[in-house]
Protein backbone atom coordinates (compact mmCIF):
# COMPACT_ATOMS: atom_id res chain seq x y z
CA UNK A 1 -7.45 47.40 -51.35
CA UNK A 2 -10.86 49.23 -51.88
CA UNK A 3 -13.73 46.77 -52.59
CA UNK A 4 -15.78 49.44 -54.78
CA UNK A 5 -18.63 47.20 -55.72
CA UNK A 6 -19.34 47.90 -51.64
CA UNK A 7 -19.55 51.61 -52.05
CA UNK A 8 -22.49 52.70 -53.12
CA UNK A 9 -24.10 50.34 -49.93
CA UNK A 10 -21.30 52.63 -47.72
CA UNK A 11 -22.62 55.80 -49.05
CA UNK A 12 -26.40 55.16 -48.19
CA UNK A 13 -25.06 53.91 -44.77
CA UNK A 14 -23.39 57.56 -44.24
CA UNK A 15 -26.27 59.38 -45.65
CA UNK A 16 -28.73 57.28 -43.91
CA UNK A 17 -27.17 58.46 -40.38
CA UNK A 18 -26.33 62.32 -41.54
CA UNK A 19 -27.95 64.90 -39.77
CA UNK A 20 -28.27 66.38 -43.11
CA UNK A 21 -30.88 63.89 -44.08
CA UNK A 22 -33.04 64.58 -41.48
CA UNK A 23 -33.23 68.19 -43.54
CA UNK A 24 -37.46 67.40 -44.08
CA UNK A 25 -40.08 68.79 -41.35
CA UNK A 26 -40.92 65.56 -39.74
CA UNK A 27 -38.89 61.82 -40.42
CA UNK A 28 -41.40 59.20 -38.69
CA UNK A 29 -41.28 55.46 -38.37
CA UNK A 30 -44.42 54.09 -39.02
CA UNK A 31 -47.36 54.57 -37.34
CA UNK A 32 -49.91 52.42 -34.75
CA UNK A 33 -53.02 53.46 -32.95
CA UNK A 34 -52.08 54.85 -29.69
CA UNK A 35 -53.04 52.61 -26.59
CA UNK A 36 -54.95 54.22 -24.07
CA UNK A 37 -52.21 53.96 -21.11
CA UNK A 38 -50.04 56.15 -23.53
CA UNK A 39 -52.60 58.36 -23.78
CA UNK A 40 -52.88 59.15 -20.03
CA UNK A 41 -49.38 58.86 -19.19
CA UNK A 42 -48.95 62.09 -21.49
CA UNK A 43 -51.65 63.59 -19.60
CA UNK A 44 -54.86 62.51 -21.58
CA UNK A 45 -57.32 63.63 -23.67
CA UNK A 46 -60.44 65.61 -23.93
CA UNK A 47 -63.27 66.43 -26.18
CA UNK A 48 -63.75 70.44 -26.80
CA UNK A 49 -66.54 71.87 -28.59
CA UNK A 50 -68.37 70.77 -31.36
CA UNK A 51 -70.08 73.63 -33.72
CA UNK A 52 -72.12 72.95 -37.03
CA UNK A 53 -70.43 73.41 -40.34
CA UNK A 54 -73.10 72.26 -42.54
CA UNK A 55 -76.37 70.16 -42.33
CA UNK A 56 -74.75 67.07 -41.01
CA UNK A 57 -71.55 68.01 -40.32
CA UNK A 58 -69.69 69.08 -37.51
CA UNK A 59 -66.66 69.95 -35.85
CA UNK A 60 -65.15 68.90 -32.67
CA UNK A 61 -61.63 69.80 -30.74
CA UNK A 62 -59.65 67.24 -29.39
CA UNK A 63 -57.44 68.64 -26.90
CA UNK A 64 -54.17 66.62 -25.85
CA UNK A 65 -50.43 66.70 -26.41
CA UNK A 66 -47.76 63.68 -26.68
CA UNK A 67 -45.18 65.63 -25.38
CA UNK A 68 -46.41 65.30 -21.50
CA UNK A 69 -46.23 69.27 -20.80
CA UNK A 70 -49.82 69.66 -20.14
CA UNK A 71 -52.72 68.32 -18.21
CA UNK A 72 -56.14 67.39 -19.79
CA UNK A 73 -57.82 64.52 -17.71
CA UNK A 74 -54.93 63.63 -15.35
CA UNK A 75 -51.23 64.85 -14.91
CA UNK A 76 -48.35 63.72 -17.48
CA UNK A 77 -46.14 60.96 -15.74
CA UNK A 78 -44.59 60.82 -18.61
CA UNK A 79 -42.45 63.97 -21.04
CA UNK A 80 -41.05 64.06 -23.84
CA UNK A 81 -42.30 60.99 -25.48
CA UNK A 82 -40.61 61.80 -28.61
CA UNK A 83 -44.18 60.84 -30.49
CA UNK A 84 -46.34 62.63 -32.82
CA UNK A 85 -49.64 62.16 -34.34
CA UNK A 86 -49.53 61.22 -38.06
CA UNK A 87 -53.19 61.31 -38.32
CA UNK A 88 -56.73 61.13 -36.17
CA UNK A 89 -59.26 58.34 -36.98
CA UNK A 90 -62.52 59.05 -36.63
CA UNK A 91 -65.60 56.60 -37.33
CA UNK A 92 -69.70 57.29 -36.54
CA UNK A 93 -71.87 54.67 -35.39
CA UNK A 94 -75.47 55.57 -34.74
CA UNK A 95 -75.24 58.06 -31.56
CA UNK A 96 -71.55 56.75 -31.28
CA UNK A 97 -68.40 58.24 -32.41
CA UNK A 98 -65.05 56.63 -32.18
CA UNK A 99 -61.27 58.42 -31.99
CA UNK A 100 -57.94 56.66 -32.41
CA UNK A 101 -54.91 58.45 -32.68
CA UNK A 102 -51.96 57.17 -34.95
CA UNK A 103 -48.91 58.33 -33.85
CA UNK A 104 -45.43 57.56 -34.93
CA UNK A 105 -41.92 57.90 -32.85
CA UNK A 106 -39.85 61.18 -34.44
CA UNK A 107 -37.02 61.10 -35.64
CA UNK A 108 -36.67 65.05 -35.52
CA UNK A 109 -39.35 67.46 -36.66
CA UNK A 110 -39.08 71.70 -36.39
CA UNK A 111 -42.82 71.40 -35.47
CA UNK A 112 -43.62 70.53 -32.00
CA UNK A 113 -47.47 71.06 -32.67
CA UNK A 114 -47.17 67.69 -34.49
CA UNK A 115 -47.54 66.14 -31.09
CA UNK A 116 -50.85 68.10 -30.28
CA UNK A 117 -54.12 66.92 -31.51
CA UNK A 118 -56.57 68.83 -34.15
CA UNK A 119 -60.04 69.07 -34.53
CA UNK A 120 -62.29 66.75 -36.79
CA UNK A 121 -65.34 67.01 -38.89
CA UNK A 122 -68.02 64.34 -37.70
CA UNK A 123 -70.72 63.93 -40.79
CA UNK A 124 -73.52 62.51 -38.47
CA UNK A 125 -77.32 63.56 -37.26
CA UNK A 126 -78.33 66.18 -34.55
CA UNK A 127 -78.85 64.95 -31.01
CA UNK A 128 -76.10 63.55 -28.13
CA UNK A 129 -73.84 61.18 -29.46
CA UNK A 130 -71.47 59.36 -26.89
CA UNK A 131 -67.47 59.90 -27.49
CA UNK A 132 -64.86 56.81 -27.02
CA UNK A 133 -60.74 56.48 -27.65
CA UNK A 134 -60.89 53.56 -29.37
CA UNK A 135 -57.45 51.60 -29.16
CA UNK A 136 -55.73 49.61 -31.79
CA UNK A 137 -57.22 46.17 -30.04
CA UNK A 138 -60.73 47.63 -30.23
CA UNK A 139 -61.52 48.25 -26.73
CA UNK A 140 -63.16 51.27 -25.86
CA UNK A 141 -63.04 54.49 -23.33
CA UNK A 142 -65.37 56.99 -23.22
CA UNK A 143 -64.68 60.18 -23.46
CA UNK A 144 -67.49 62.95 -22.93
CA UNK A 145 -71.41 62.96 -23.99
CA UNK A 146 -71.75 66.10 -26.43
CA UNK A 147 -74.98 67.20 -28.35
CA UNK A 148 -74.86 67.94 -32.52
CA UNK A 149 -77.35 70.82 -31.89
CA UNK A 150 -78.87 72.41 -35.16
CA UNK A 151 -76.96 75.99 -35.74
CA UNK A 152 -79.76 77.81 -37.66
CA UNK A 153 -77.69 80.61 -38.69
CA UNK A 154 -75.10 77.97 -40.14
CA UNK A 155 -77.96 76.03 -42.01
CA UNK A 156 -79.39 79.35 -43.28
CA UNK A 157 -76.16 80.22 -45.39
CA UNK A 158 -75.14 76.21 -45.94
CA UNK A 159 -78.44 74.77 -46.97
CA UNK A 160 -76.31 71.66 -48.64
């Protein structure tokens, strides 16, 4: 006999385990700040250029990629983490500037650039500025020493 006060709780079980409802570009768990032994074992991180976009802003790249196939400050020991970055945090203190990366395990994503960091926008004052990884515990690594320089021909047509 068919208990069908149960099935509705049997159909989200099926659907819930379908590969058809992993149809969306990216199904994560939640997310954590990355710890910095993650970071190296998928072969690091490393700070790229920074360039002025306006009077006290700029950009910086972040290079590195959870998925362990390439080498920025050491070589992978580990690939295919099956991680991705949900978002970069980025906080300015004084000459400092602190990263943390939240990442997330995937569940299945058509997107493997999801795994590779992006670039952020610092809003902070010209001059060298120290970069650290910051990890969820609040310990610190640095990173790289980079100058803000002034970028007249940026300030010229962005006076705000």
């Amino acid at each position: 006999m068919t208990n069908w006060r149960m099935l509705p709780v049997l159909c989200l079980l099926v659907v819930g385990v379908s590969p058809l409802a992993h149809a969306a570009d990216t199904s994560t768990l939640r997310g954590q700040i990355a710890d910095w032994s993650f970071i190296q074992s998928v072969g690091g991180l490393q700070i790229g250029n920074t360039l002025q976009e306006k009077q006290f802003a700029w950009s910086m790249e972040i290079l590195c990629d959870l998925s362990g196939h390439q080498t920025f400050t050491q070589k992978p020991t580990s690939v295919d983490s099956g991680m991705i970055i949900q978002k970069t945090l980025v906080e300015s203190k004084g000459n400092d500037v602190f990263i943390s990366l939240v990442t997330s395990p995937v569940i299945w994503t058509s997107n493997p650039d999801k795994a590779k960091c992006k670039g952020v926008t610092i809003e902070s004052t010209p001059g060298f500025h120290q970069i650290y990884y910051r990890d969820a515990a609040g310990k610190t690594y640095p990173l790289k020493q980079v100058e803000f320089n002034k970028d007249s021909a940026v300030l010229n047509q962005n006076p705000g």
